[in-house]
Protein backbone atom coordinates (compact mmCIF):
# COMPACT_ATOMS: atom_id res chain seq x y z
CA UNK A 1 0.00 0.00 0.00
CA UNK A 2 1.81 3.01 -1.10
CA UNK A 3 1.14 6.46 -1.75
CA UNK A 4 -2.15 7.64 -0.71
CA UNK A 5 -4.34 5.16 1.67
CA UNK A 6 -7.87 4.20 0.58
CA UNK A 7 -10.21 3.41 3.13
CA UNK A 8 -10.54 -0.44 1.17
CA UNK A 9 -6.86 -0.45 2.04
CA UNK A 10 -7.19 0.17 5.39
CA UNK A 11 -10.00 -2.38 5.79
CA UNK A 12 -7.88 -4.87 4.51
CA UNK A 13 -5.04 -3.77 7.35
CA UNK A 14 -7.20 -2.99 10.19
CA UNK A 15 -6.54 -5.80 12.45
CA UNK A 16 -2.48 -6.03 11.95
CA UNK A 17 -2.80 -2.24 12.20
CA UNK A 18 -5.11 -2.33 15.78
CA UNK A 19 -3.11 -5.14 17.30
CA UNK A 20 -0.12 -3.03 16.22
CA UNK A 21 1.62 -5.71 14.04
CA UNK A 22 2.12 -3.77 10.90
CA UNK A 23 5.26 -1.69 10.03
CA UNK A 24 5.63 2.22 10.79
CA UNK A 25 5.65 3.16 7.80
CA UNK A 26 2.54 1.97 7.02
CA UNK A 27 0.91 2.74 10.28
CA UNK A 28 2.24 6.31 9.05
CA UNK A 29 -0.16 6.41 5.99
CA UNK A 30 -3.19 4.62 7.63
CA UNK A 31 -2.53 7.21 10.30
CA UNK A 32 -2.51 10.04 7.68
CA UNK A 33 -5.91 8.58 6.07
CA UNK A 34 -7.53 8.59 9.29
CA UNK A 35 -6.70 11.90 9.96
CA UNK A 36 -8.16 13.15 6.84
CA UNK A 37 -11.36 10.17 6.99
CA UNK A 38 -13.91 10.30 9.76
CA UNK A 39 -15.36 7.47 8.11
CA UNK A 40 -12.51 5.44 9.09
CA UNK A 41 -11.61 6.84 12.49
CA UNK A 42 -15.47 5.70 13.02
CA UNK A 43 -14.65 2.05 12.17
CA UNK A 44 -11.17 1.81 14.26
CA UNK A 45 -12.18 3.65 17.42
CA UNK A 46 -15.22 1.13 16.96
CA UNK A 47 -12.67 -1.96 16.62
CA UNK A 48 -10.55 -0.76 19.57
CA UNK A 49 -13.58 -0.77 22.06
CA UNK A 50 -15.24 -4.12 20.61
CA UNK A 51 -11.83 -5.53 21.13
CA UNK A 52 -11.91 -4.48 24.73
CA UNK A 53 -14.88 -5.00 25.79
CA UNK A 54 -14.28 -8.72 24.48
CA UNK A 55 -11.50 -9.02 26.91
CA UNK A 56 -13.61 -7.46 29.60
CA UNK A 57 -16.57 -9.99 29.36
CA UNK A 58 -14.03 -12.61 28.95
CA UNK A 59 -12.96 -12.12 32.59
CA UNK A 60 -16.56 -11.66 33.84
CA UNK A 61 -19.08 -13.79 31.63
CA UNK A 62 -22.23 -12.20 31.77
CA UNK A 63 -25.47 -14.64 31.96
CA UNK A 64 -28.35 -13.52 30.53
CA UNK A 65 -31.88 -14.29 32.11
CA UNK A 66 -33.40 -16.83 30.36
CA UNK A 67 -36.58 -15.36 28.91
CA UNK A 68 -34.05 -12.93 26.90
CA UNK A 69 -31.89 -15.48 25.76
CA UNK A 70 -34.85 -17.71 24.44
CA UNK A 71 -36.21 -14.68 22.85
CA UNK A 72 -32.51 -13.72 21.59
CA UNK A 73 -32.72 -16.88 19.90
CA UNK A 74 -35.75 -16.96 18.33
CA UNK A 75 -35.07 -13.66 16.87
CA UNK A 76 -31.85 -15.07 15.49
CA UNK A 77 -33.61 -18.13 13.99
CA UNK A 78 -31.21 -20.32 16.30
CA UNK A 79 -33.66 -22.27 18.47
CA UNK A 80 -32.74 -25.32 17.18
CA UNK A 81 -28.97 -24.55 18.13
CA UNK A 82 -29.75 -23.85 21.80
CA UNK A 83 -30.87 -27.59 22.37
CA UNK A 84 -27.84 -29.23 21.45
């Protein structure tokens, strides 16, 4: 990806560029899109905190009360799913 960064670019590098993987140069351009692209600040500010709020309910599993997840799952068409 050189020269100018298109937001498909960055879509394509958004994970390597969140879990800070990629190289500095191009973190420099994705950097220089974003500064220019609310669009894309949007989606990566949006990765970051879906990312962490992963690793917070990881450590504390939430349960649900029952009568939401049934309904949660009819909504999603899963019902057969939840009985196996």
């Amino acid at each position: 990806m050189s020269g100018q960064v298109r937001c498909q670019d960055l879509l394509a590098s958004l994970s390597d560029y969140v879990d800070g993987v990629l190289d500095e140069a191009l973190c420099r351009e994705i950097e220089a899109h974003m500064a220019a692209c609310p669009n894309c600040r949007v989606v990566v500010d949006t990765l970051r905190k879906t990312i962490y709020l992963y690793h917070q309910m990881s450590k504390e599993p939430a349960t649900l009360p029952s009568v939401v997840q049934e309904r949660l799952y009819r909504m999603l068409h899963l019902d057969d799913y939840r009985k196996l």
